[in-house]
Protein backbone atom coordinates (compact mmCIF):
# COMPACT_ATOMS: atom_id res chain seq x y z
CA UNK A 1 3.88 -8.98 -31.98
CA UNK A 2 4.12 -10.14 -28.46
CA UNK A 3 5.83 -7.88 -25.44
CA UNK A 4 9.46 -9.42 -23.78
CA UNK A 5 9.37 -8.45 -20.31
CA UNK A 6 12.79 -8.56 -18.74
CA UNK A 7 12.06 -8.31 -15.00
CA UNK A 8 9.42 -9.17 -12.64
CA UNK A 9 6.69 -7.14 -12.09
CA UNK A 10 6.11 -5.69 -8.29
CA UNK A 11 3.12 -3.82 -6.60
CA UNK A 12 6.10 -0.82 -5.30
CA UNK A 13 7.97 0.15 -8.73
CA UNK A 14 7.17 -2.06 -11.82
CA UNK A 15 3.12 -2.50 -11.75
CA UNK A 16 1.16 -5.18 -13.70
CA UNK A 17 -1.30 -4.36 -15.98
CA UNK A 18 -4.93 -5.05 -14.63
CA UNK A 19 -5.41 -8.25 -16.49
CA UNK A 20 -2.14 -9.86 -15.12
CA UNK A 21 -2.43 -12.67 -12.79
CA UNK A 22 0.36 -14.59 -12.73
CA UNK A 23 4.27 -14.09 -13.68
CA UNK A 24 6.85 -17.08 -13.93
CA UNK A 25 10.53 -17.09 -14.50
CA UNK A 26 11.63 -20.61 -15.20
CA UNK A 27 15.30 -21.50 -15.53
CA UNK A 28 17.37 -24.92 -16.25
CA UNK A 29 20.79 -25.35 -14.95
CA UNK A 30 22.92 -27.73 -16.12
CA UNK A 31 24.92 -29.39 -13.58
CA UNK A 32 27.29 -32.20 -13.38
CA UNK A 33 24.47 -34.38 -12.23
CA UNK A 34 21.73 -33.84 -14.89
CA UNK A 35 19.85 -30.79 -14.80
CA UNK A 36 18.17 -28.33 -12.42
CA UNK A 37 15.06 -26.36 -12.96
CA UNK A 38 13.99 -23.26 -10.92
CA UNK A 39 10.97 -21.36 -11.10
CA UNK A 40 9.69 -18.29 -9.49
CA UNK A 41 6.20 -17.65 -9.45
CA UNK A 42 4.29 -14.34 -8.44
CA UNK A 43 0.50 -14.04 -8.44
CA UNK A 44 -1.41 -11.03 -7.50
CA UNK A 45 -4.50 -10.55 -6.41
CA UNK A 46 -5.56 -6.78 -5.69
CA UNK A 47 -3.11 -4.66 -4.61
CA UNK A 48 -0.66 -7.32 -3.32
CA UNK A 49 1.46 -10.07 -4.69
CA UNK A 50 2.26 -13.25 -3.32
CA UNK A 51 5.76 -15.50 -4.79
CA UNK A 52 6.30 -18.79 -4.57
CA UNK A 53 9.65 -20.94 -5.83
CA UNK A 54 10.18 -24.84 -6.60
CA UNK A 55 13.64 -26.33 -7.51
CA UNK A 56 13.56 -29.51 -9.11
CA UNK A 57 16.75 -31.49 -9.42
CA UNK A 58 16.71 -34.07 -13.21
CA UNK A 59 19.64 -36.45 -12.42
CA UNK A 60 20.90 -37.81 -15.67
CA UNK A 61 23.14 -40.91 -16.62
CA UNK A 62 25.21 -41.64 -19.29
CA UNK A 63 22.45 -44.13 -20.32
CA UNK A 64 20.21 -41.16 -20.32
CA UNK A 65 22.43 -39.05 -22.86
């Protein structure tokens, strides 16, 4: 049985376990041009944690659908 995490860990209030190294949260939006996909990314390293976020816009035609 795997373990659903439903927010993102922090090094103040919501600690990682010691093997974590990475966390993502991707999400697709549709919009009226196609689609767009977030994603947060936090890595730690020690006590710290570093996050990093990409938006990538998927424009779609009605060819396309």
């Amino acid at each position: 049985m795997s373990i659903h995490h439903t927010s993102l860990y922090n090094t103040d209030d919501n600690k990682p376990a010691s093997g974590v190294v990475k966390q993502e949260l991707i999400t697709y939006e549709q919009t009226e041009f196609g689609l767009k996909i977030a994603k947060l990314e936090r890595s730690f390293t020690g006590a710290e944690h570093t996050d990093s976020y990409t938006s990538t816009p998927i424009v779609l035609t009605p060819s396309d659908i």
